[in-house]
C-alpha atoms as a PDB file:
ATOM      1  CA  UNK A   1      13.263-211.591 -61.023  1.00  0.00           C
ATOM      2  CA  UNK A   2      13.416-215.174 -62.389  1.00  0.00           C
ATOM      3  CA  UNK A   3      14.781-218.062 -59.703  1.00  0.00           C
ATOM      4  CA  UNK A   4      18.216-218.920 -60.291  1.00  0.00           C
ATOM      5  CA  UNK A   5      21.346-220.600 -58.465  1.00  0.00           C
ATOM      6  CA  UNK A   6      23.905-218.125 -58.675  1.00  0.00           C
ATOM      7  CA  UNK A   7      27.326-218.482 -56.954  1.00  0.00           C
ATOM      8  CA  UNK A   8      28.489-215.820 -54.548  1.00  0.00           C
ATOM      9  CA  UNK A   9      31.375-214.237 -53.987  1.00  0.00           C
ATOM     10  CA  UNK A  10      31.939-213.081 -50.066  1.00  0.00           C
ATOM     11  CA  UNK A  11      33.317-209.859 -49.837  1.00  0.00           C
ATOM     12  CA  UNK A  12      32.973-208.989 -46.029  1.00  0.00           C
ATOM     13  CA  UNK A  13      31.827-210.634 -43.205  1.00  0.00           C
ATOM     14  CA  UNK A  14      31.893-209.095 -39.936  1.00  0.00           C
ATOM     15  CA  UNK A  15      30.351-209.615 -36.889  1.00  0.00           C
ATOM     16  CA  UNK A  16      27.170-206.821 -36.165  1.00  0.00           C
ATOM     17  CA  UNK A  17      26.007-207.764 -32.944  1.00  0.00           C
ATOM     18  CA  UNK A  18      25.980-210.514 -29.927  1.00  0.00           C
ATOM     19  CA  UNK A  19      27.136-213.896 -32.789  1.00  0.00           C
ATOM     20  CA  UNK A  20      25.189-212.286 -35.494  1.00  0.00           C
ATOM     21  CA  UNK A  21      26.863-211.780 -38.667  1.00  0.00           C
ATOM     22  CA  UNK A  22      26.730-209.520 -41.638  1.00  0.00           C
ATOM     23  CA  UNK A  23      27.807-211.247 -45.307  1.00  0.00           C
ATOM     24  CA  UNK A  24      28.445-208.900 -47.902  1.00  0.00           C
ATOM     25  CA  UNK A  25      28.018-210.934 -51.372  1.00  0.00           C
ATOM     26  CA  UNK A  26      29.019-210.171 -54.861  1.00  0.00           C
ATOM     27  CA  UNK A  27      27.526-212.113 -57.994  1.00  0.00           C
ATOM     28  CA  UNK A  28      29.382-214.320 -59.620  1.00  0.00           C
ATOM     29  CA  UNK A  29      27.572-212.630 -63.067  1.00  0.00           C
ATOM     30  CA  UNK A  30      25.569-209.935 -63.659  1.00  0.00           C
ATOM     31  CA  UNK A  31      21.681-209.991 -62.188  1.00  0.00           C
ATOM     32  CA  UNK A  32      19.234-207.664 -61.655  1.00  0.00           C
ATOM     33  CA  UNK A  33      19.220-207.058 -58.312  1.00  0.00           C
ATOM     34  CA  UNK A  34      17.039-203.687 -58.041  1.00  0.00           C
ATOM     35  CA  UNK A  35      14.183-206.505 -58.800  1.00  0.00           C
ATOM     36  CA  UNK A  36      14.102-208.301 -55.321  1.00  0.00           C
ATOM     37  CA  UNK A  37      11.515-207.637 -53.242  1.00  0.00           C
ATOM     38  CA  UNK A  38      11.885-206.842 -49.484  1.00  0.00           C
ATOM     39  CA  UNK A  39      11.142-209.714 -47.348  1.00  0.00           C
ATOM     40  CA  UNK A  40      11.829-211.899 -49.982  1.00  0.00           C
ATOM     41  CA  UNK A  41      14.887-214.941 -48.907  1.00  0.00           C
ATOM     42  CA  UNK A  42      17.309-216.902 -50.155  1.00  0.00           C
ATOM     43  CA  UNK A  43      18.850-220.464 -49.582  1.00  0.00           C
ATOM     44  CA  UNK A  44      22.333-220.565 -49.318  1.00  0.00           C
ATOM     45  CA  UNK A  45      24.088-224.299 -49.845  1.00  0.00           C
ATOM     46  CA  UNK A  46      25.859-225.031 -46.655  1.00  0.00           C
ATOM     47  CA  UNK A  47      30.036-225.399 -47.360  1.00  0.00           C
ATOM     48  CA  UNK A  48      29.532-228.762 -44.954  1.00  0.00           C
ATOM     49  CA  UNK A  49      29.229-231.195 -47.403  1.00  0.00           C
ATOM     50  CA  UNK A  50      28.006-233.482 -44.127  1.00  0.00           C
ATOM     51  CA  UNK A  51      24.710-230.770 -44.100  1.00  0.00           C
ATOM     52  CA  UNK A  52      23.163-231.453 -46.743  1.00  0.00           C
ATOM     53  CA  UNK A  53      20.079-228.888 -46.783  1.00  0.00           C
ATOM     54  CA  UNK A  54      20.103-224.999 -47.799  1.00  0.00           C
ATOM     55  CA  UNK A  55      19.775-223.006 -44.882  1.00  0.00           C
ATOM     56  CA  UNK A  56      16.808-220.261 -45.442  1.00  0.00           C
ATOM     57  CA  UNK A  57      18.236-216.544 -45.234  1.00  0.00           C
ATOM     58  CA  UNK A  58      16.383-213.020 -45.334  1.00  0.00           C
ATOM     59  CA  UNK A  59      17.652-210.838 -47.757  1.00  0.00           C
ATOM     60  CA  UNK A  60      19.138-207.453 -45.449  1.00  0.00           C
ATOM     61  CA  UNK A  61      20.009-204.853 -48.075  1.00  0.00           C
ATOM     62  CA  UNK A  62      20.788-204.672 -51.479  1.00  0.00           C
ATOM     63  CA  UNK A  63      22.660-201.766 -53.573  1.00  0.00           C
ATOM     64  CA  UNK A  64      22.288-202.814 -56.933  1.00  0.00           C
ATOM     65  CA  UNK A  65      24.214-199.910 -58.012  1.00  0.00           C
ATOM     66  CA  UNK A  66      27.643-200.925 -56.622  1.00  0.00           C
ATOM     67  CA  UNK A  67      26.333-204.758 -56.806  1.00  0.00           C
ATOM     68  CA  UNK A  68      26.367-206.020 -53.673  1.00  0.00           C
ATOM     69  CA  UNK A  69      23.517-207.595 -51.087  1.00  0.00           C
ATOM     70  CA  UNK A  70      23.739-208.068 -47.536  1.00  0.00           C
ATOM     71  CA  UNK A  71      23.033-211.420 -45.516  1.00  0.00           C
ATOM     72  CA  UNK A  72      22.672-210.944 -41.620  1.00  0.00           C
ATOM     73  CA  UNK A  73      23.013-214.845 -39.925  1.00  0.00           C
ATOM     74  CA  UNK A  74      23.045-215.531 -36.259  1.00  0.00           C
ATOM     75  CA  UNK A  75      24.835-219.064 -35.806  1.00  0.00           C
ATOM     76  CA  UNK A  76      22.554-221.223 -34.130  1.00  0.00           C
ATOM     77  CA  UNK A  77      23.260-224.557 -35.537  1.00  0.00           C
ATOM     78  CA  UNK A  78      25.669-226.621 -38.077  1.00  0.00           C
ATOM     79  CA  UNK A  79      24.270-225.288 -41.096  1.00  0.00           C
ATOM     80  CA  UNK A  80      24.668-220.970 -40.160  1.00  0.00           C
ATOM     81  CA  UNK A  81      27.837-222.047 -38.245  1.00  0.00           C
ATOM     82  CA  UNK A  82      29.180-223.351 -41.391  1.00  0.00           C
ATOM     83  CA  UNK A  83      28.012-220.579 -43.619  1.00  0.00           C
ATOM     84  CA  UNK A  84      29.622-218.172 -40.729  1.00  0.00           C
ATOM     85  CA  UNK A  85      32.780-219.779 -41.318  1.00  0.00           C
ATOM     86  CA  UNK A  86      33.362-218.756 -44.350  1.00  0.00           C
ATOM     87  CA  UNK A  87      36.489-216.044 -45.836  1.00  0.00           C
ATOM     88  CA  UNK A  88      36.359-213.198 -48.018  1.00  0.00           C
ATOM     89  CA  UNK A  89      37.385-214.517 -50.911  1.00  0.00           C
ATOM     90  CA  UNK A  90      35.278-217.478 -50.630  1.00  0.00           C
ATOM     91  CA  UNK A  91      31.771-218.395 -53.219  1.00  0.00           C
ATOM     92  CA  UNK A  92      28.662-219.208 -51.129  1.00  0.00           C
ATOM     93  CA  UNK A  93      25.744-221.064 -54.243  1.00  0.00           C
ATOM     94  CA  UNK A  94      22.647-219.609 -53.620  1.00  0.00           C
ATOM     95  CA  UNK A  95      19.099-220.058 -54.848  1.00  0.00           C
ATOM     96  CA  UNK A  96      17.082-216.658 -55.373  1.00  0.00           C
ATOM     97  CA  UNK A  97      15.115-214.599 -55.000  1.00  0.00           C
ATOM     98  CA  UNK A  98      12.272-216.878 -53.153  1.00  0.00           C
ATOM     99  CA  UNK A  99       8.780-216.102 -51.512  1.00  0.00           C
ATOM    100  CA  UNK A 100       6.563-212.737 -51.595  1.00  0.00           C
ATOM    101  CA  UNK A 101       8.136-209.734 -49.752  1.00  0.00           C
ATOM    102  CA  UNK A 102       6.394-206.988 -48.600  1.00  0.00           C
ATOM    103  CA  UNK A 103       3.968-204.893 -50.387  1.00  0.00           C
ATOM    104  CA  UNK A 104       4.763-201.085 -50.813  1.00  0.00           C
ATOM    105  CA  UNK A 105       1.771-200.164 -51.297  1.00  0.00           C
ATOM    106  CA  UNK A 106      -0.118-201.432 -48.203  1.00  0.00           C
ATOM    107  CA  UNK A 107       2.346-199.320 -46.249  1.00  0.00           C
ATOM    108  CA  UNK A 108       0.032-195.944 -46.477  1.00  0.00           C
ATOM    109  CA  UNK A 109       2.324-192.623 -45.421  1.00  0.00           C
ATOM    110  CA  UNK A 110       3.225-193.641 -41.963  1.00  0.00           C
ATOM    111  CA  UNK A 111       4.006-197.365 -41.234  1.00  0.00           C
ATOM    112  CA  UNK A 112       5.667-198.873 -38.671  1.00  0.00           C
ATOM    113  CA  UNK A 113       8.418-201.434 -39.107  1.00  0.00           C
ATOM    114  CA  UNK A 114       9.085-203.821 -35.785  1.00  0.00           C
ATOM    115  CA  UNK A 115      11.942-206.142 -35.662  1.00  0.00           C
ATOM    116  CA  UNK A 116      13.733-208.282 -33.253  1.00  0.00           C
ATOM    117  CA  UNK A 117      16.470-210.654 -33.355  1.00  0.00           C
ATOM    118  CA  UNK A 118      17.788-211.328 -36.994  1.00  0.00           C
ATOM    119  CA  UNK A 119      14.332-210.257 -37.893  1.00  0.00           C
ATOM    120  CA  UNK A 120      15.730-207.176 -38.104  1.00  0.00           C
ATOM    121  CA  UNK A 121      17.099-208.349 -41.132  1.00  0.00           C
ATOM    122  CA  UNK A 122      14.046-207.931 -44.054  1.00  0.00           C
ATOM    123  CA  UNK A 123      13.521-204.301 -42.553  1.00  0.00           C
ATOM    124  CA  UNK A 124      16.872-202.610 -43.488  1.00  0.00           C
ATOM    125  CA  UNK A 125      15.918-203.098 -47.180  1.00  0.00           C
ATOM    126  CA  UNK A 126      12.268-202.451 -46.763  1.00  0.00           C
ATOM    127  CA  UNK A 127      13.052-199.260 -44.964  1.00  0.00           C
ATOM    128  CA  UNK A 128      15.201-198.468 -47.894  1.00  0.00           C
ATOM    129  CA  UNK A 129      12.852-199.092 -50.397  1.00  0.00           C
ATOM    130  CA  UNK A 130      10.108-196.962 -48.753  1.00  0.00           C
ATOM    131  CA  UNK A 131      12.767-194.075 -47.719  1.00  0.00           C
ATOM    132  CA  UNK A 132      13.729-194.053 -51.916  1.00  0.00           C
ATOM    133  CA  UNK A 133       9.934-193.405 -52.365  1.00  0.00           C
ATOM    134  CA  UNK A 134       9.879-190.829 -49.489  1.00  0.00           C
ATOM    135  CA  UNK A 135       8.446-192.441 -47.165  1.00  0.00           C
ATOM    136  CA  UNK A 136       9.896-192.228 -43.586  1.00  0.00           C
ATOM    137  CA  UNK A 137       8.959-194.764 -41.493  1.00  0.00           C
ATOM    138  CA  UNK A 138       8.909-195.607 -37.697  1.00  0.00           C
ATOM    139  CA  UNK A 139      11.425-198.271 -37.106  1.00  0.00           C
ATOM    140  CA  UNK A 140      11.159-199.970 -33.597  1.00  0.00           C
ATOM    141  CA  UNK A 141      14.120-202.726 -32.663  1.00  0.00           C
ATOM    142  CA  UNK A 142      14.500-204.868 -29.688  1.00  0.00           C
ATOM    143  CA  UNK A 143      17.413-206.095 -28.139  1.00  0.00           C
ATOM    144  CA  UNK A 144      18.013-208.265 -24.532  1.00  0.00           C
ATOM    145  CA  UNK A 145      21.100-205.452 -24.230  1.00  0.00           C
ATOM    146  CA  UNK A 146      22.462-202.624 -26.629  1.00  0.00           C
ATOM    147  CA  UNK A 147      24.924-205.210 -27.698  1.00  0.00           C
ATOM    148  CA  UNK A 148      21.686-207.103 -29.067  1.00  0.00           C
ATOM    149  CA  UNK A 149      20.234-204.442 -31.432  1.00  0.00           C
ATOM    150  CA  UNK A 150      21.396-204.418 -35.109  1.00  0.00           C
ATOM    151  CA  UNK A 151      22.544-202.248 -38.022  1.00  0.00           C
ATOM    152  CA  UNK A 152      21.367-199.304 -35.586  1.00  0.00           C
ATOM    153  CA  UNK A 153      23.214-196.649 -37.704  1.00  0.00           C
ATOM    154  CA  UNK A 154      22.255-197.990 -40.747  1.00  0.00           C
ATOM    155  CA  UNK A 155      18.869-198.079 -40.320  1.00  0.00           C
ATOM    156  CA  UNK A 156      18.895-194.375 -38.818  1.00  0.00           C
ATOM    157  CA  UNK A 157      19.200-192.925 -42.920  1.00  0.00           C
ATOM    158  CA  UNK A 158      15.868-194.393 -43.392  1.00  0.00           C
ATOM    159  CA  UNK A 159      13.782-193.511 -41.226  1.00  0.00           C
ATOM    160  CA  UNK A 160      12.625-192.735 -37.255  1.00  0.00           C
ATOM    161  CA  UNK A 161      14.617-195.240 -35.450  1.00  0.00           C
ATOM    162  CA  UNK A 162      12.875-196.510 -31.861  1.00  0.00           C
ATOM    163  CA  UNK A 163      14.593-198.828 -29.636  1.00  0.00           C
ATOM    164  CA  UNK A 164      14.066-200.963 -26.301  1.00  0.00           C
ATOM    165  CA  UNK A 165      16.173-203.273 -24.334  1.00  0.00           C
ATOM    166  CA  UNK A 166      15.312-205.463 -21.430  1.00  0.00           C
ATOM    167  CA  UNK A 167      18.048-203.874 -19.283  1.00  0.00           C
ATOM    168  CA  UNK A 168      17.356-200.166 -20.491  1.00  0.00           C
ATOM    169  CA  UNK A 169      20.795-199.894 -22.058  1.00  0.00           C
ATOM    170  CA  UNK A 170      20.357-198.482 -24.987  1.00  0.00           C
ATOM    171  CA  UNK A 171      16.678-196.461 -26.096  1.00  0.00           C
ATOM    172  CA  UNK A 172      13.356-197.150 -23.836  1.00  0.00           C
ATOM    173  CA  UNK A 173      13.582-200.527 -21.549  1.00  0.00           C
ATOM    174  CA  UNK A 174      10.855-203.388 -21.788  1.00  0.00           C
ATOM    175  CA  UNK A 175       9.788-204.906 -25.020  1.00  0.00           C
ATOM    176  CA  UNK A 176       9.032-203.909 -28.286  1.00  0.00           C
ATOM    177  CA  UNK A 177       5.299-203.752 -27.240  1.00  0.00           C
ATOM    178  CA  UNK A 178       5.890-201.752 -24.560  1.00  0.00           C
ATOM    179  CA  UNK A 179       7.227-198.398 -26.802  1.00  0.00           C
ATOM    180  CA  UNK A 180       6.214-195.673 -26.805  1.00  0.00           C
ATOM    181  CA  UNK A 181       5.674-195.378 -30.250  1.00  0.00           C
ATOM    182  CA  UNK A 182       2.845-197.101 -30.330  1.00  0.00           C
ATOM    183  CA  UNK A 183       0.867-194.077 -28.999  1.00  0.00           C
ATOM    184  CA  UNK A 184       1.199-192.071 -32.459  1.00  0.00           C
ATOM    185  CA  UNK A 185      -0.943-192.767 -35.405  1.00  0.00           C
ATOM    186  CA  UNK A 186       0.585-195.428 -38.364  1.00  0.00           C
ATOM    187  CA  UNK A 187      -0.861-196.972 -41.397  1.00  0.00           C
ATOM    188  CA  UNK A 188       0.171-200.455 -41.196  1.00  0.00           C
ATOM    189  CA  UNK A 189       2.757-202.589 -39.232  1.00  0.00           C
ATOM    190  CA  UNK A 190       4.951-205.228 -40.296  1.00  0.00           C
ATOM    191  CA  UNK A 191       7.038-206.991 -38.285  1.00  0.00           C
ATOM    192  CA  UNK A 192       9.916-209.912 -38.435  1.00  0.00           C
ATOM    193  CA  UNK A 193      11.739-211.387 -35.375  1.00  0.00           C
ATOM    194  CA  UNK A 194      10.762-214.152 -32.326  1.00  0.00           C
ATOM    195  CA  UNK A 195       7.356-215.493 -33.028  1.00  0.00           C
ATOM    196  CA  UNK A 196       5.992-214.680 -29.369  1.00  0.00           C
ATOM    197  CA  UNK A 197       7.076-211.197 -30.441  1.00  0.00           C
ATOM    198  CA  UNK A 198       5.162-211.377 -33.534  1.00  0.00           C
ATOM    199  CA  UNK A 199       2.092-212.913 -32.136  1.00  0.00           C
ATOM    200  CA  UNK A 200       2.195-209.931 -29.457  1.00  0.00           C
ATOM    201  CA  UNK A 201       3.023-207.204 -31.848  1.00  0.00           C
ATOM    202  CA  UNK A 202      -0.213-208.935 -34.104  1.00  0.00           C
ATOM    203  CA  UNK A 203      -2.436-208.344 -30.749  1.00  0.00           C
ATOM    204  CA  UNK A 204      -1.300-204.771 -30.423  1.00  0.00           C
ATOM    205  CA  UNK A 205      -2.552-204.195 -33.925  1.00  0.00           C
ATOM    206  CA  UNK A 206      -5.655-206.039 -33.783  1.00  0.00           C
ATOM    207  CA  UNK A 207      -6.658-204.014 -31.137  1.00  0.00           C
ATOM    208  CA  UNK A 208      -5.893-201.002 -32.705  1.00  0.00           C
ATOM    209  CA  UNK A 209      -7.330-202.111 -35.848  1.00  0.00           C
ATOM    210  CA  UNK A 210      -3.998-201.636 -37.818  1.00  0.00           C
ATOM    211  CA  UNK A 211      -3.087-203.759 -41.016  1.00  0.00           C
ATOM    212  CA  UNK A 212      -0.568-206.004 -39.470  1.00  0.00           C
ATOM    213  CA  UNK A 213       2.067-208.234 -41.686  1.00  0.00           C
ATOM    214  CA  UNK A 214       4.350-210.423 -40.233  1.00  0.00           C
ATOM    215  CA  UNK A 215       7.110-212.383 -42.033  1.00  0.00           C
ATOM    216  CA  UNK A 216       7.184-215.763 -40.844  1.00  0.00           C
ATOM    217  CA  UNK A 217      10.442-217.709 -40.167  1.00  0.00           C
ATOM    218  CA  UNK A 218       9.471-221.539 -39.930  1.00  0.00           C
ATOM    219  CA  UNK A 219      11.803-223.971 -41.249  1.00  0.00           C
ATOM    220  CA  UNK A 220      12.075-224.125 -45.006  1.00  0.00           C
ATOM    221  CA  UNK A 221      14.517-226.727 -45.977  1.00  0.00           C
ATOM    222  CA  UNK A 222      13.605-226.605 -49.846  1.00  0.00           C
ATOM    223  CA  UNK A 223      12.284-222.852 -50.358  1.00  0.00           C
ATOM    224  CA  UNK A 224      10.036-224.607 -53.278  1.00  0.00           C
ATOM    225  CA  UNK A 225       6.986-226.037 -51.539  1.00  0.00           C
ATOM    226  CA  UNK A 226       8.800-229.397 -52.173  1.00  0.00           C
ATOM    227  CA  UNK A 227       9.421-230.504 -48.795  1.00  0.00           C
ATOM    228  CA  UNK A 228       6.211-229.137 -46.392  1.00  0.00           C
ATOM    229  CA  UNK A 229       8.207-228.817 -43.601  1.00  0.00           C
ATOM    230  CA  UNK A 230       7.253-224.903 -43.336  1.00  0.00           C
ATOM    231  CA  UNK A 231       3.491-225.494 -43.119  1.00  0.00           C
ATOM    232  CA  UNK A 232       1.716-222.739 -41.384  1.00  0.00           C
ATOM    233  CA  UNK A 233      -2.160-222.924 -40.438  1.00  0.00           C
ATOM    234  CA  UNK A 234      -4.382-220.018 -41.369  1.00  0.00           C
ATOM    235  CA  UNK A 235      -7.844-218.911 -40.809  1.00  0.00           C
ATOM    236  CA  UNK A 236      -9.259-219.358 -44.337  1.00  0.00           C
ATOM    237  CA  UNK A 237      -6.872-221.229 -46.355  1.00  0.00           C
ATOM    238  CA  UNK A 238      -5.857-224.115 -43.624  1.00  0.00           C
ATOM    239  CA  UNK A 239      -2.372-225.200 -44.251  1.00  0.00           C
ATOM    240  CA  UNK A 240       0.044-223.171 -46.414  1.00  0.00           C
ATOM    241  CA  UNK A 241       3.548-223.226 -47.386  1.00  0.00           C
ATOM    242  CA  UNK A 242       5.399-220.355 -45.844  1.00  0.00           C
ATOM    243  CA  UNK A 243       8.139-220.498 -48.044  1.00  0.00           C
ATOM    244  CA  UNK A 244       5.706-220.031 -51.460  1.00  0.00           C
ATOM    245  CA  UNK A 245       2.715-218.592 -50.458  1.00  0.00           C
ATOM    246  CA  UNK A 246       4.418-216.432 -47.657  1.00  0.00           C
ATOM    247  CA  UNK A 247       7.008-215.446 -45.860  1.00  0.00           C
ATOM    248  CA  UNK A 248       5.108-212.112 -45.500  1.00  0.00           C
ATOM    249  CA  UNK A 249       1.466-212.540 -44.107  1.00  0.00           C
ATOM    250  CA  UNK A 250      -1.784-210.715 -42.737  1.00  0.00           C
ATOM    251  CA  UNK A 251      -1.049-211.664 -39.205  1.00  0.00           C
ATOM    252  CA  UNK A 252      -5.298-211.867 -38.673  1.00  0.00           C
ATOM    253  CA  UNK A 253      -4.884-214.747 -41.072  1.00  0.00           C
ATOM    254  CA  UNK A 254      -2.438-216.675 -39.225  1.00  0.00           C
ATOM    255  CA  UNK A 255      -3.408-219.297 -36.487  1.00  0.00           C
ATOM    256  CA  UNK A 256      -1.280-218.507 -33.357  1.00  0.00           C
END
């Protein structure tokens, strides 16, 4: 799908989950939505005229059939506060699709998607994708409390849903790394959320010598390469732009 800036119409928003928030947007015209790619983001323009960068979302689910894609923000700052803010009713600009999403077919007949924190986000659409090709995958969110893990029903139609908490309140308690799904066999991992997650989740599947890609959430103020404010170091390739040449990554390429 060609980059455009599209206006938005919000629909919905709703709160999913300890001040994380669900957007449900409609197009202002007809696009091809079926064409994003999981993992792939957006930058919405802030309604705070006084914040004058695009904040940098994941794309959470699309149905292009009834036209509609979801937006899951957690606000942290001025920028997602002011985007939070928002009405139904009311047109969010946004600039999409941007970056490289997942790949399909590196996820083999059994992979495992990890997510924590509004990096649950990219995996409600990528499990959707891979459930529409029939492929069920093991889904493993963390949470600090029940109250903390997203979209759980959701993501339950697409696959095997795992959970922990740190308090044991809801599914298996410790951390993501500590599951026990990690004992069955998988074809690849990818994983979103906290980067100390991601770095430990990477570890995991180093030693287990699993294909491991990890969506990176540095700062991307431009989403073009414009700016280099996302730069990320890697193994063979030094210094990349996360927002072009990622998000989504071969965590043994990344520098931790």
């Amino acid at each position: 799908m060609k980059k455009s800036s599209i206006d938005f119409f919000v629909s919905e928003i709703i709160e999913v989950g300890v001040n994380t928030y669900q957007l449900r947007l409609f197009p202002s015209l007809e696009i091809p939505l079926n064409e994003i790619i999981p993992g792939q983001f957006v930058e919405v323009l802030v309604p705070d005229k006084s914040v004058f960068l695009r904040r940098p979302i994941s794309v959470c689910d699309i149905d292009p059939d009834n036209g509609w894609f979801d937006l899951l923000i957690a606000p942290v700052g001025p920028g997602t506060r002011s985007i939070c803010g928002v009405s139904a009713g009311d047109c969010l600009n946004i600039i999409l699709p941007l970056g490289n999403g997942f790949d399909q077919e590196c996820a083999g007949v059994r992979p495992l998607l990890v997510g924590g924190g509004v990096g649950t986000a990219p995996m409600l659409y990528f499990a959707r994708k891979l459930s529409e090709n029939r492929i069920q995958a093991d889904i493993l969110l963390g949470g600090r409390t029940q109250n903390h893990i997203l979209l759980k029903k959701r993501f339950e139609a697409f696959g095997h849903l795992c959970i922990t908490t740190d308090d044991g309140s809801l599914g298996e308690k410790g951390l993501v790394t500590a599951h026990s799904v990690w004992d069955d066999e998988h074809s690849a991992c990818f994983v979103c959320g906290p980067t100390p997650m991601m770095k430990a989740v990477s570890a995991i599947c180093e030693e287990k010598k699993l294909p491991c890609y990890v969506s990176l959430e540095n700062k991307m103020a431009c989403g073009i390469g414009a700016c280099l404010c996302c730069v990320q170091d890697t193994k063979e390739h030094g210094n990349v732009c996360v927002c072009t040449d990622g998000p989504v990554f071969l965590s043994s390429e990344i520098k931790w």
